[in-house]
N, C-alpha and C. Protein backbone atom coordinates (compact mmCIF):
# COMPACT_ATOMS: atom_id res chain seq x y z
N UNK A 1 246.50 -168.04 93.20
CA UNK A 1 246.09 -166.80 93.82
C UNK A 1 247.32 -166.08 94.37
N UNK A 2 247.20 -164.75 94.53
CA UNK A 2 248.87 -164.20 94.61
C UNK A 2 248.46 -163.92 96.10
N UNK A 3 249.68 -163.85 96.72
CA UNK A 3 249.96 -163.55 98.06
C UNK A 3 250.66 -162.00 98.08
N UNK A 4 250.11 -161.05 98.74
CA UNK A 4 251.12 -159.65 99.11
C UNK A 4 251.53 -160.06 100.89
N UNK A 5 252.39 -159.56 100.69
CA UNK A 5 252.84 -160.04 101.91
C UNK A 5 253.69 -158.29 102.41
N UNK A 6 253.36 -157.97 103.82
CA UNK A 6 253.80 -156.63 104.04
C UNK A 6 254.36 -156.75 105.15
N UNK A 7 255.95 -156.67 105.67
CA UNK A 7 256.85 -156.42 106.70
C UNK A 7 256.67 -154.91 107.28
N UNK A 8 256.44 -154.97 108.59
CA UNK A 8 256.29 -153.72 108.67
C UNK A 8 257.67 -154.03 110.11
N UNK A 9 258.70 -152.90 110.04
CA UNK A 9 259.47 -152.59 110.80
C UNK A 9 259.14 -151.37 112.04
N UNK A 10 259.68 -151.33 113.10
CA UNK A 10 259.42 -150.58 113.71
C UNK A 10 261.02 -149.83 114.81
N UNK A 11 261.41 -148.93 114.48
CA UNK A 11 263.06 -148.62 114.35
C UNK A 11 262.88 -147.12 115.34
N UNK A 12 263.69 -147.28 116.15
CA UNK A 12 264.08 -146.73 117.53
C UNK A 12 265.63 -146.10 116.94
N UNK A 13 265.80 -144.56 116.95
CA UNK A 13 267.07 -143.88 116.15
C UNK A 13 267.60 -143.31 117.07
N UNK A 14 268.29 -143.77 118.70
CA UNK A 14 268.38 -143.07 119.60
C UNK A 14 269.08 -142.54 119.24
N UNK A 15 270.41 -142.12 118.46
CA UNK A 15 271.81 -141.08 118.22
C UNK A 15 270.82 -139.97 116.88
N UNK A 16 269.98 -140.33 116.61
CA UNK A 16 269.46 -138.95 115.34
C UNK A 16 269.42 -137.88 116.51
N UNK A 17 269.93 -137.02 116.01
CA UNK A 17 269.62 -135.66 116.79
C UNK A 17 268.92 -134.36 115.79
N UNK A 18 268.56 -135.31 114.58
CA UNK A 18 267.70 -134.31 113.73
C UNK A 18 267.17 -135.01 112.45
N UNK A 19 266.19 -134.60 111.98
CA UNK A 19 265.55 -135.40 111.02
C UNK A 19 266.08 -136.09 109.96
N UNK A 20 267.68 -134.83 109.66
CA UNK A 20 268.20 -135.50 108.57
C UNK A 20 269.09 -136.25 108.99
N UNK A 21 269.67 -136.55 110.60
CA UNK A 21 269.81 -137.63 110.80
C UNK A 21 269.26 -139.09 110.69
N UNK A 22 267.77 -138.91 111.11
CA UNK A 22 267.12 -140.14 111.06
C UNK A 22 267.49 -140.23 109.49
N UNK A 23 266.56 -139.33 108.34
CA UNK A 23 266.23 -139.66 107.19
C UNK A 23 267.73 -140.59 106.45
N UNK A 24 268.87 -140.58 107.15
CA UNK A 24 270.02 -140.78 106.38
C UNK A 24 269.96 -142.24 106.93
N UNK A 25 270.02 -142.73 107.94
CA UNK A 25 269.64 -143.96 108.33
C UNK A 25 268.47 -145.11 107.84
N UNK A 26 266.90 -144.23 107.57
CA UNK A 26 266.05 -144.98 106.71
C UNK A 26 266.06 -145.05 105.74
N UNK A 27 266.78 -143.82 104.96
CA UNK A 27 267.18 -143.88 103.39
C UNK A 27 268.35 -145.54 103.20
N UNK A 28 269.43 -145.75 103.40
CA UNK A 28 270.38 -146.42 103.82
C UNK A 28 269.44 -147.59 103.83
N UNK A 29 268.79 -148.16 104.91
CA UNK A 29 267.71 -149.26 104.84
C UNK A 29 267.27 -149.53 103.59
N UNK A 30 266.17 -148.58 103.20
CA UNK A 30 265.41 -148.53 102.07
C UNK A 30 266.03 -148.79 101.08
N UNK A 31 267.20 -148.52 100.67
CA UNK A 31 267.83 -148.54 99.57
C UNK A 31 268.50 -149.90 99.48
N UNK A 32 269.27 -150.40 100.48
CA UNK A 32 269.81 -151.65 100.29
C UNK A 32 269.04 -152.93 100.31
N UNK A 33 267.13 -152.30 101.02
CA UNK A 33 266.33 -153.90 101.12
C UNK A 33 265.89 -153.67 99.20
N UNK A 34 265.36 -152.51 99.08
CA UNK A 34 264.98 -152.51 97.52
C UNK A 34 266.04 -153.52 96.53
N UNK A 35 267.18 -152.87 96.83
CA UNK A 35 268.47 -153.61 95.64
C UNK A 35 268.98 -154.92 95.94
N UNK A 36 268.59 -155.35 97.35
CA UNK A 36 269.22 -156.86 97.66
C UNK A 36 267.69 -157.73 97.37
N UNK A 37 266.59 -157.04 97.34
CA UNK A 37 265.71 -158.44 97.84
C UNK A 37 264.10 -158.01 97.00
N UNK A 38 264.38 -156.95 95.99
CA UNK A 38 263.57 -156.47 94.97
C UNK A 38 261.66 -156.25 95.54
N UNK A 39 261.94 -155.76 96.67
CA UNK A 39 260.69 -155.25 97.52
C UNK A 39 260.61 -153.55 97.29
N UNK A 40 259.26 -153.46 97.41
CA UNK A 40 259.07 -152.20 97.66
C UNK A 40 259.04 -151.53 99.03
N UNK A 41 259.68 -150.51 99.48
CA UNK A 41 259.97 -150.15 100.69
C UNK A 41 259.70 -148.60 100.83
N UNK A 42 259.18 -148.14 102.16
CA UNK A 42 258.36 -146.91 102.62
C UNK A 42 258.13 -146.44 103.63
N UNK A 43 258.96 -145.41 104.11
CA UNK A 43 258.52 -144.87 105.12
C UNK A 43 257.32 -144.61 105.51
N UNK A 44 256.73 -145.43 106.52
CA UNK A 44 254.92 -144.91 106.88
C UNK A 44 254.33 -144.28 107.97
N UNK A 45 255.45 -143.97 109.01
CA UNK A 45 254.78 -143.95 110.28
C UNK A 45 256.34 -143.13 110.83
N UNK A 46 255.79 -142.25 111.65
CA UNK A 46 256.50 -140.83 112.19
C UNK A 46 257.61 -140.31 111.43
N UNK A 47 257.10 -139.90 110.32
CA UNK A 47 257.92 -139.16 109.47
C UNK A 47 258.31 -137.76 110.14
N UNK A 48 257.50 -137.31 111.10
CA UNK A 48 258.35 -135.71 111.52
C UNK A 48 258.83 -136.08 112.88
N UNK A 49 259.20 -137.17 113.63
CA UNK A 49 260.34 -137.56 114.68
C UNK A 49 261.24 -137.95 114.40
N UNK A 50 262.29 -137.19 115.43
CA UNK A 50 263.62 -137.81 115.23
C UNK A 50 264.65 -138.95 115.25
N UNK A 51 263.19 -139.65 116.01
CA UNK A 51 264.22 -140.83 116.88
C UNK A 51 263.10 -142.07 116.43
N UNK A 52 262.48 -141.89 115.86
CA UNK A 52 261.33 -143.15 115.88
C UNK A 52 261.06 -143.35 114.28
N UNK A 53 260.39 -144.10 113.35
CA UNK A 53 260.28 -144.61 112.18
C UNK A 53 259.67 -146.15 112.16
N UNK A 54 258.70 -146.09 111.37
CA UNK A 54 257.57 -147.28 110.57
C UNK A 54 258.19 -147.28 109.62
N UNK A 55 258.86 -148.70 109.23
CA UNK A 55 259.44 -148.60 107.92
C UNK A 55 258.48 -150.28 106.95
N UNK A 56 257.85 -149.86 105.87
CA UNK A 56 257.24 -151.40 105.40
C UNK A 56 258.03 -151.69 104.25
N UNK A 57 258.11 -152.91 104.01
CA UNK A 57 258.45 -153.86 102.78
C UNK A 57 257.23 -154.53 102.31
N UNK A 58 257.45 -154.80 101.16
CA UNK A 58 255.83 -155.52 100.47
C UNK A 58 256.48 -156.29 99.25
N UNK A 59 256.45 -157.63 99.29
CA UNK A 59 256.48 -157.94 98.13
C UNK A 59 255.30 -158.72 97.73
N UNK A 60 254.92 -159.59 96.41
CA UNK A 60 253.66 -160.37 95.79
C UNK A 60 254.56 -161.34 95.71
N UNK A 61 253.95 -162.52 95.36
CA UNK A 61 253.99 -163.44 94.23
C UNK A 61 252.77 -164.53 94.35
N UNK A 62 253.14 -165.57 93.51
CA UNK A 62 252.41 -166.02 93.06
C UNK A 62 251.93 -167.59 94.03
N UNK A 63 252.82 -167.89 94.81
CA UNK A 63 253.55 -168.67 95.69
C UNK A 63 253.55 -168.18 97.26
N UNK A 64 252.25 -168.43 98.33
CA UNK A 64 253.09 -168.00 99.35
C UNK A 64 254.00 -168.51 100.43
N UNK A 65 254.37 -169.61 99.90
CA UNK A 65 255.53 -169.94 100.29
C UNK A 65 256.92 -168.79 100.25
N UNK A 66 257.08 -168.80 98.55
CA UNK A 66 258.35 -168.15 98.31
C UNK A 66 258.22 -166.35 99.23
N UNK A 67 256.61 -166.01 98.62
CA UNK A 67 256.48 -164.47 99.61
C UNK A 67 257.10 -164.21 100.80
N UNK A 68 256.88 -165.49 101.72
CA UNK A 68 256.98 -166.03 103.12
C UNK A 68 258.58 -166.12 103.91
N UNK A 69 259.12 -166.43 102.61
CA UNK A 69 260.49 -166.28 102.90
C UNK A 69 261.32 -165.56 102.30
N UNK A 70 261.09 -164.46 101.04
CA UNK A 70 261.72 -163.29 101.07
C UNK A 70 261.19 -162.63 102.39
N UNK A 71 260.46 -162.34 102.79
CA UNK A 71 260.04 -161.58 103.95
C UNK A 71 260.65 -161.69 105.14
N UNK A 72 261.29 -163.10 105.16
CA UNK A 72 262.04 -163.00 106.90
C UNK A 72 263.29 -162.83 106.03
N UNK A 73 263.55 -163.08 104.78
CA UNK A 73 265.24 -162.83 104.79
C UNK A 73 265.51 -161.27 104.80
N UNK A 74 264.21 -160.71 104.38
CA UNK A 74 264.90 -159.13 104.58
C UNK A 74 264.42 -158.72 105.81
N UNK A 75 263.82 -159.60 106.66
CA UNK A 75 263.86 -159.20 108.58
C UNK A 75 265.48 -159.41 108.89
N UNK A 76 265.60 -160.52 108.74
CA UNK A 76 267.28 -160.90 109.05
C UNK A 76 268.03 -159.70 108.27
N UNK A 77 267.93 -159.52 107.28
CA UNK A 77 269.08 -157.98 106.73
C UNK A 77 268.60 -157.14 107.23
N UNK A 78 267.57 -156.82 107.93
CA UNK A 78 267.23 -155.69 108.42
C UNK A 78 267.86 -155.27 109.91
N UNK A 79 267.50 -156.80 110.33
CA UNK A 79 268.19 -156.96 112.01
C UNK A 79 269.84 -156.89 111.87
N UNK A 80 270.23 -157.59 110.97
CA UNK A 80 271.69 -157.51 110.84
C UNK A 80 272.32 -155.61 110.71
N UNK A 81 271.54 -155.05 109.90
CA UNK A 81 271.88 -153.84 109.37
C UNK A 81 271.90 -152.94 110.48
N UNK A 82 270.55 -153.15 111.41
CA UNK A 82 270.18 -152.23 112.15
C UNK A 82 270.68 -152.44 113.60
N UNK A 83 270.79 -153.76 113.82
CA UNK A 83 270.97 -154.02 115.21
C UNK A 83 269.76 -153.74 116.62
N UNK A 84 270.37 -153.02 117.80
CA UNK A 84 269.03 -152.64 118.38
C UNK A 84 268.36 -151.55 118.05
N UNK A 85 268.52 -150.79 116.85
CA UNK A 85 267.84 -149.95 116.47
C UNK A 85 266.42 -150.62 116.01
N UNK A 86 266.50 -151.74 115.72
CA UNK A 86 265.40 -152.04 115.28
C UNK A 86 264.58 -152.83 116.51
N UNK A 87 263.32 -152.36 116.92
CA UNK A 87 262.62 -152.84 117.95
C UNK A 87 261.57 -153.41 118.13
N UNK A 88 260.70 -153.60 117.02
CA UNK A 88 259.75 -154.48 116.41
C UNK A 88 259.35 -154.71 115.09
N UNK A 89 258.98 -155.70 114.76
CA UNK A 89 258.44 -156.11 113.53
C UNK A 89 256.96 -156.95 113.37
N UNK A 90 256.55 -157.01 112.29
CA UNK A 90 255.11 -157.41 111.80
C UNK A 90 255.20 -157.89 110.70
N UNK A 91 254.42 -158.43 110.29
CA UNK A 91 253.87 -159.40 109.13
C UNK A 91 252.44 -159.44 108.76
N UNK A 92 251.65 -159.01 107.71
CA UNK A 92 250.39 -159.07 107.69
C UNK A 92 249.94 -159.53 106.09
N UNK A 93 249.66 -160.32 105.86
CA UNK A 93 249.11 -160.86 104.76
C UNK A 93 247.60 -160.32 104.32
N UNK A 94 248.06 -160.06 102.57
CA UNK A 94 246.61 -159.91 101.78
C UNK A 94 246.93 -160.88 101.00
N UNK A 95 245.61 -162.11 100.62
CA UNK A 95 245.68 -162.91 100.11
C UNK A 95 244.38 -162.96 99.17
């Protein structure tokens, strides 16, 4: 039975002083969790603030073991990347 497994980030942009500030910062994210760790990634939550952003990752497989732990390794690249910009995270399983 496949496991989806969905990281949801929650990212605090105190220096954006404008959208295309933030957007250059979640773009940057998005782009390096997609190419390091082959998840799908999406801005979901306050897309018209400057300083705030819902960012999710989702990957499947077949295994939720393996799901289980791509998922914290791209928390750890995420925390590494972001530092205290990043201010909460989640985990929610469809199984």
């Amino acid at each position: 039975m496949p496991s989806v497994g969905v990281l949801t980030l929650e990212l605090h942009i105190e220096g954006a002083l404008s959208l295309k500030d933030k957007r250059h910062t979640v773009k940057s994210l998005k782009d390096r969790l997609r190419a390091k760790f082959n998840v799908a990634v999406a801005e979901i939550g306050y897309q018209d603030l400057w300083q705030r952003s819902l960012v999710s990752a989702v990957t499947v497989s077949g295994d939720h073991a393996h799901a289980e732990q791509v998922l914290q390794r791209v928390e750890r690249e995420a925390a590494g990347l972001l530092g205290g910009i990043l201010v909460g995270s989640s985990v929610e399983w469809i199984e």
